[in-house]
C-alpha atoms as a PDB file:
ATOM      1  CA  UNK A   1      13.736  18.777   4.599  1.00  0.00           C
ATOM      2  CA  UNK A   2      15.224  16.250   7.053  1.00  0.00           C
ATOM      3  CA  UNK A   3      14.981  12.377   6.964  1.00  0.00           C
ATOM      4  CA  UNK A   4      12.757  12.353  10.330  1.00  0.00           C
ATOM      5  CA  UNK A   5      10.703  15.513   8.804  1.00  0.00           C
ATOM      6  CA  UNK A   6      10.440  13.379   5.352  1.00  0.00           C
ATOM      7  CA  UNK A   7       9.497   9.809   7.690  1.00  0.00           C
ATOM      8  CA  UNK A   8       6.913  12.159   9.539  1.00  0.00           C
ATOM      9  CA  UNK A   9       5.342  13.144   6.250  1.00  0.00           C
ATOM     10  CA  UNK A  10       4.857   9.382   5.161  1.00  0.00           C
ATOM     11  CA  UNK A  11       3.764   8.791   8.446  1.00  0.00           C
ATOM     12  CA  UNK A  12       0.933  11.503   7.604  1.00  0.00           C
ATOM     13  CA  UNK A  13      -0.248   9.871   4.370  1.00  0.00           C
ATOM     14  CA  UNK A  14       0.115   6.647   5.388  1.00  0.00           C
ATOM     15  CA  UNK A  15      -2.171   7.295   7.889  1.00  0.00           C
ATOM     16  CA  UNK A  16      -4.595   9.134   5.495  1.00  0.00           C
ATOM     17  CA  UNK A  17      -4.396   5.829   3.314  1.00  0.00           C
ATOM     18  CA  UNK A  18      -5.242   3.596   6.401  1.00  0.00           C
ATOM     19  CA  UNK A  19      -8.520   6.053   6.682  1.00  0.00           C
ATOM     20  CA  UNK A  20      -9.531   5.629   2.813  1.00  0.00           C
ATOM     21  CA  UNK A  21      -8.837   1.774   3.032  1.00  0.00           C
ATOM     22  CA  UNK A  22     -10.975   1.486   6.422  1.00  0.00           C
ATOM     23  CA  UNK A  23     -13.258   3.181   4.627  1.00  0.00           C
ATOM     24  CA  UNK A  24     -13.393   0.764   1.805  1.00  0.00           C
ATOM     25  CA  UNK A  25     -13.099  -2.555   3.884  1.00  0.00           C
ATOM     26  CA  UNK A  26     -16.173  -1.020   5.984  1.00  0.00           C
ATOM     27  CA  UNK A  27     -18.060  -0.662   2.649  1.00  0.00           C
ATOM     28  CA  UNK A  28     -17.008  -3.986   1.163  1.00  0.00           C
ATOM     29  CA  UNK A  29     -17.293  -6.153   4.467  1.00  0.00           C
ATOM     30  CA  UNK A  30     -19.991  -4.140   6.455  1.00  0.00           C
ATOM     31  CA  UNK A  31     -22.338  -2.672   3.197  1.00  0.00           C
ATOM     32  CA  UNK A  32     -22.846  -6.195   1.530  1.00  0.00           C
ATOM     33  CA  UNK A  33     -26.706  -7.178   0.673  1.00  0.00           C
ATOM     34  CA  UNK A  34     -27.713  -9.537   2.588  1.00  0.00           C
ATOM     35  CA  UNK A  35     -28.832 -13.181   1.688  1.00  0.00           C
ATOM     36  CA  UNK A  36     -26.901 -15.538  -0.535  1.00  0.00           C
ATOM     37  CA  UNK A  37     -23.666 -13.784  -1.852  1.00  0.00           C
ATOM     38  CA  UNK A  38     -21.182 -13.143  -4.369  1.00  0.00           C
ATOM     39  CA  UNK A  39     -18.286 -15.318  -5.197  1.00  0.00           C
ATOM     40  CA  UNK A  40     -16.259 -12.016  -6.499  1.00  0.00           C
ATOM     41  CA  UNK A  41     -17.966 -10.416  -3.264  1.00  0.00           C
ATOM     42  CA  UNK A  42     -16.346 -13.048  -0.822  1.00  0.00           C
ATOM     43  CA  UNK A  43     -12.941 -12.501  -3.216  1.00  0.00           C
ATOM     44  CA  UNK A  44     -13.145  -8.784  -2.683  1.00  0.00           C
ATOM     45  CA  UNK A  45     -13.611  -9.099   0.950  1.00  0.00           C
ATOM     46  CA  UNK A  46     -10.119 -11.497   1.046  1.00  0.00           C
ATOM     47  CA  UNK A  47      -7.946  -9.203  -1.229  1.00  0.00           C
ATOM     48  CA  UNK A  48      -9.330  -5.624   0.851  1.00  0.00           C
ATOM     49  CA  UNK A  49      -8.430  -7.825   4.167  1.00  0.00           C
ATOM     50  CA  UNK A  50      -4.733  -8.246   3.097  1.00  0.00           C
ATOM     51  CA  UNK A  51      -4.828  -4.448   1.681  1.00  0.00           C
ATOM     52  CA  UNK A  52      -5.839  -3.432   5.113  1.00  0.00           C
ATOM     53  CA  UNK A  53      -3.198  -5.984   6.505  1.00  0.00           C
ATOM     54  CA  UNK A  54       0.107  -4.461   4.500  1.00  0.00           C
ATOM     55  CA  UNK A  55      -1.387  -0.875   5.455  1.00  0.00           C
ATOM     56  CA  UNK A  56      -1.789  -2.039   8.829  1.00  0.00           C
ATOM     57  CA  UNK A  57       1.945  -3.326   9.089  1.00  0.00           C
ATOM     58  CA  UNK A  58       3.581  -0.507   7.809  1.00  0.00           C
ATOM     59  CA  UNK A  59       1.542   1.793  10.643  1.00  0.00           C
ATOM     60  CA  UNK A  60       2.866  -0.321  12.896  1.00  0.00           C
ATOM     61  CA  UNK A  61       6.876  -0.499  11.551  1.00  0.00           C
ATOM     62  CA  UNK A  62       6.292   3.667  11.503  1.00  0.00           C
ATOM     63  CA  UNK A  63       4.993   3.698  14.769  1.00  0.00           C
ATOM     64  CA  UNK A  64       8.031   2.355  16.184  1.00  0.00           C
ATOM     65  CA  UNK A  65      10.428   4.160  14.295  1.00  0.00           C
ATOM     66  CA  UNK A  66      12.680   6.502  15.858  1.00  0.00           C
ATOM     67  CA  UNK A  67      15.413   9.340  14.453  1.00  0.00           C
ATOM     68  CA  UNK A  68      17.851   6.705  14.652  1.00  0.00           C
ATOM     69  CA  UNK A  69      15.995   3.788  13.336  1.00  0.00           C
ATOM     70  CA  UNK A  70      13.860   5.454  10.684  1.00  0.00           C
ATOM     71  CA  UNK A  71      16.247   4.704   7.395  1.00  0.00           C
ATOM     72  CA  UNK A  72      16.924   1.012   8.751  1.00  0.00           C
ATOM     73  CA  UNK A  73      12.966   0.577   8.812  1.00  0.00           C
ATOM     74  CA  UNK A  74      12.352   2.034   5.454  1.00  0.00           C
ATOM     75  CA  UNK A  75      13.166  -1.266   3.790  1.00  0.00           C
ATOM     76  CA  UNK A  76      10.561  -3.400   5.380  1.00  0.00           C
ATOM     77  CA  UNK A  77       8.208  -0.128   5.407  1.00  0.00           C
ATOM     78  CA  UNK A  78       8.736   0.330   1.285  1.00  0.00           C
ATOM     79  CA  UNK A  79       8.135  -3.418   0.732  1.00  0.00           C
ATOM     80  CA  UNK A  80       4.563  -3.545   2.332  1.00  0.00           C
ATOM     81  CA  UNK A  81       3.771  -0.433   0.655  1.00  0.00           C
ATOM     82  CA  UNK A  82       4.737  -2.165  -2.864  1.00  0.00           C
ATOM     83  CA  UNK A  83       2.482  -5.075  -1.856  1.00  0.00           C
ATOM     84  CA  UNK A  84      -0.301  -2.929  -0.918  1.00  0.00           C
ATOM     85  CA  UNK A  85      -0.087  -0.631  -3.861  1.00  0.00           C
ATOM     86  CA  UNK A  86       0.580  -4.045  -6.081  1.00  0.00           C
ATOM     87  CA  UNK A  87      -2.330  -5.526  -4.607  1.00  0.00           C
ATOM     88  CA  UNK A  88      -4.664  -1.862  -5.118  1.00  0.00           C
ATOM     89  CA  UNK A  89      -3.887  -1.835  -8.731  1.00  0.00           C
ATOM     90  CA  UNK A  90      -3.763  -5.299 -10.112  1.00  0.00           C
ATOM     91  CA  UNK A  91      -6.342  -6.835  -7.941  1.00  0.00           C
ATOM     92  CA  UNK A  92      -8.942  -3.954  -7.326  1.00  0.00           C
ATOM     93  CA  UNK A  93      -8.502  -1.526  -9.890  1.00  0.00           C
ATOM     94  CA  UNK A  94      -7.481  -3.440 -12.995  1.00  0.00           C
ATOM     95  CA  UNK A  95      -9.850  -4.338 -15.557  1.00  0.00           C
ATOM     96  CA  UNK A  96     -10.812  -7.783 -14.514  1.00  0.00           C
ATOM     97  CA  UNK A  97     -11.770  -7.669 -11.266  1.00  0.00           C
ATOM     98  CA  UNK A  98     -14.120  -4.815 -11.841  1.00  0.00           C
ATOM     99  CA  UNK A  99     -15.616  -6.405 -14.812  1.00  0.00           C
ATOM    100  CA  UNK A 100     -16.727  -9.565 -12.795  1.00  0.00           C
ATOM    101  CA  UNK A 101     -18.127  -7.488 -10.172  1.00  0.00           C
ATOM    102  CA  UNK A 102     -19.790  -5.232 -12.328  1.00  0.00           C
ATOM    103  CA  UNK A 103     -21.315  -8.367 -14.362  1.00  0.00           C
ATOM    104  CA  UNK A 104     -22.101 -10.280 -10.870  1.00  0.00           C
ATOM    105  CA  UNK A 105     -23.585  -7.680  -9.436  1.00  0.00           C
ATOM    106  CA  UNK A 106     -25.217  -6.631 -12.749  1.00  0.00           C
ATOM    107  CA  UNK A 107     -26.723 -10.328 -13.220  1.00  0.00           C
ATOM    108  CA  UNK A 108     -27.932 -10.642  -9.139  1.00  0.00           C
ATOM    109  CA  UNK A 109     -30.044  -7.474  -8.880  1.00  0.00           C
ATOM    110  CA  UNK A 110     -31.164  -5.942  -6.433  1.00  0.00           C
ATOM    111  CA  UNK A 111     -29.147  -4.112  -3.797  1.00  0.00           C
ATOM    112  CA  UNK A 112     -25.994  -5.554  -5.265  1.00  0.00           C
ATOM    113  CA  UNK A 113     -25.521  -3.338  -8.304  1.00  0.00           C
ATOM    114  CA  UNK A 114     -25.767  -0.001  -5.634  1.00  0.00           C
ATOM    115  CA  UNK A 115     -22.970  -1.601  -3.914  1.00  0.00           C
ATOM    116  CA  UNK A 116     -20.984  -2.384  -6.197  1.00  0.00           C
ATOM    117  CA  UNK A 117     -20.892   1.173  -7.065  1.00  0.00           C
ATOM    118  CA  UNK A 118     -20.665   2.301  -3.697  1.00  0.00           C
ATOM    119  CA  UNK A 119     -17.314  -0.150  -3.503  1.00  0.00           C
ATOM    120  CA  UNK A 120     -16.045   1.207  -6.908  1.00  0.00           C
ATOM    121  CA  UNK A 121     -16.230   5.010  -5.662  1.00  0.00           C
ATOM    122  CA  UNK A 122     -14.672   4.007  -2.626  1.00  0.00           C
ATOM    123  CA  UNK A 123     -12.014   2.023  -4.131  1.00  0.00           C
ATOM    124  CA  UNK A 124     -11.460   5.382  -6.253  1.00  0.00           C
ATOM    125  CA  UNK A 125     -10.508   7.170  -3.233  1.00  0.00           C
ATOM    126  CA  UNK A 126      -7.491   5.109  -2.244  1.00  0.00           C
ATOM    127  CA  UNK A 127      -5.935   6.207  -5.508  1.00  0.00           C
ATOM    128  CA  UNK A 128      -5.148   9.862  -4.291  1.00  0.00           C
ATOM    129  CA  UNK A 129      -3.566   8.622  -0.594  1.00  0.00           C
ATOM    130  CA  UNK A 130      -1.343   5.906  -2.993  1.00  0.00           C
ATOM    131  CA  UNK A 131       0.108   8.708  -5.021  1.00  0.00           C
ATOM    132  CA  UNK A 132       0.428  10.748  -1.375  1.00  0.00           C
ATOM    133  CA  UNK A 133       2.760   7.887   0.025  1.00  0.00           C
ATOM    134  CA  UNK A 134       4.308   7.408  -3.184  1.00  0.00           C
ATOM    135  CA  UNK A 135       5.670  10.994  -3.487  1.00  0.00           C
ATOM    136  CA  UNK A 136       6.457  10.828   0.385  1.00  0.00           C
ATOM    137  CA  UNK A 137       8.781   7.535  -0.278  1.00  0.00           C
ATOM    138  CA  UNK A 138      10.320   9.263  -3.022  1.00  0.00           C
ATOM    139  CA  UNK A 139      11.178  12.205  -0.410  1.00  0.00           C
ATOM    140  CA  UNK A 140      12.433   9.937   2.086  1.00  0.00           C
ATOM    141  CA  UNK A 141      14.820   8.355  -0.701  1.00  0.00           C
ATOM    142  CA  UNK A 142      15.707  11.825  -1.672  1.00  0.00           C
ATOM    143  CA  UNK A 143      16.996  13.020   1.518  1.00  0.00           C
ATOM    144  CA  UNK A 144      18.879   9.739   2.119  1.00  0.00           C
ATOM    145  CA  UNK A 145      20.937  10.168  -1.292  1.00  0.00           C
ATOM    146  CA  UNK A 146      21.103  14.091  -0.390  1.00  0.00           C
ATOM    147  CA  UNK A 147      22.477  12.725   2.835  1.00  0.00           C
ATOM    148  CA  UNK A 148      24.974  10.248   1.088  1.00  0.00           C
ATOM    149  CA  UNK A 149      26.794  12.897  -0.646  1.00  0.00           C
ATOM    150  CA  UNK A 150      27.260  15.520   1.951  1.00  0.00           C
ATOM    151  CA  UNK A 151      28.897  12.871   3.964  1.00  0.00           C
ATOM    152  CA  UNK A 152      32.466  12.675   3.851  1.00  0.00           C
ATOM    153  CA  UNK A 153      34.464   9.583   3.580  1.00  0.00           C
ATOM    154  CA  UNK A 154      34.143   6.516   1.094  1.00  0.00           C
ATOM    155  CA  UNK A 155      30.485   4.325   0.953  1.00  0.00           C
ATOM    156  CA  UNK A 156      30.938   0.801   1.085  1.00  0.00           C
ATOM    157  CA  UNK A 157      28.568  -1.048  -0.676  1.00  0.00           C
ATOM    158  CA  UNK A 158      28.928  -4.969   0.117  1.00  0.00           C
ATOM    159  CA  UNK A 159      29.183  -6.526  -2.965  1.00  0.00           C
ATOM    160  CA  UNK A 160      29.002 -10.742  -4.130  1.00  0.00           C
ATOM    161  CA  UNK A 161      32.318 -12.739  -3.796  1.00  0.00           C
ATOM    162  CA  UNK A 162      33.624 -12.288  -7.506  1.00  0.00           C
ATOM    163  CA  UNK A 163      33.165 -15.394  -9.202  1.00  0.00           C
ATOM    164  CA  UNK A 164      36.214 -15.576 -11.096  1.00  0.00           C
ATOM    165  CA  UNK A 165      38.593 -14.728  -8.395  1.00  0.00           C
ATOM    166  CA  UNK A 166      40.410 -17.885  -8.113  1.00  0.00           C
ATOM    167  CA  UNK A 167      41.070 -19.106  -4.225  1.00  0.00           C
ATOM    168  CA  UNK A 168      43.972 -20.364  -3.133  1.00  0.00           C
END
């Protein structure tokens, strides 16, 4: 595999997890009962929003990537994938955010508890595209260390001023 074949493949499954997240933000924003709502609702609908947001960036930084610009890129493009993923996991998936919607919508009733379930199986189905871009970073990182050895020559890695070097 090559570097732009690896940055193609994350371009794929990014693109598969923007799908399952505009999926989700459709259901959380779009799907909501209507009259008075939730506090944890109107929480939900922030945190998906910035999901959708770090998702959104890193289509864009792919977008514009080129052969020769793809490994610069990957940076930026890894840390809005982190805060996506962070943001998935502790703030959607972890135990207490779905136990205060499940007890909110549990203690308002009607339509709410459907929803809720309707957001919980669609929240579900961004864990499958996360692992997908996860495995494709790891690629990308692969082929840039496979790269680093075959090259010839010394890697210069810029380094701190040492501290105990005494100047002059």
């Amino acid at each position: 595999m090559t570097v732009e074949r690896a940055v193609a493949q994350l371009s794929g499954a990014v693109e598969d997890l923007w799908a399952a997240v505009g999926e989700l933000a459709l259901i959380v924003m779009e799907d909501q009962p209507s009259g008075d709502g939730l506090a944890v609702a109107d929480q939900l609908v922030e945190t998906v929003s910035e999901l959708q947001g770090s998702v959104a960036a890193t289509r864009t930084l792919l977008a514009a990537c080129t052969p020769g610009t793809a490994i610069a890129a990957l940076p930026e493009v890894v840390a809005h994938l982190h805060t996506a993923s962070d943001r998935y996991w502790r703030d959607l998936r972890s135990h207490a955010p779905v136990a205060q919607l499940r007890a909110s919508s549990r203690q308002r009733g009607d339509a709410w508890p459907f929803w809720r379930r309707s957001v919980e199986h669609s929240t579900e189905r961004c864990a499958e595209p996360f692992d997908s871009v996860a495995a494709a970073v790891d690629a990308i990182w692969q082929e840039i260390c496979q790269l680093a050895v075959m090259t010839p020559g010394e890697w210069h890695v810029p380094s701190a001023p040492d501290p105990y070097r005494r100047i002059p």
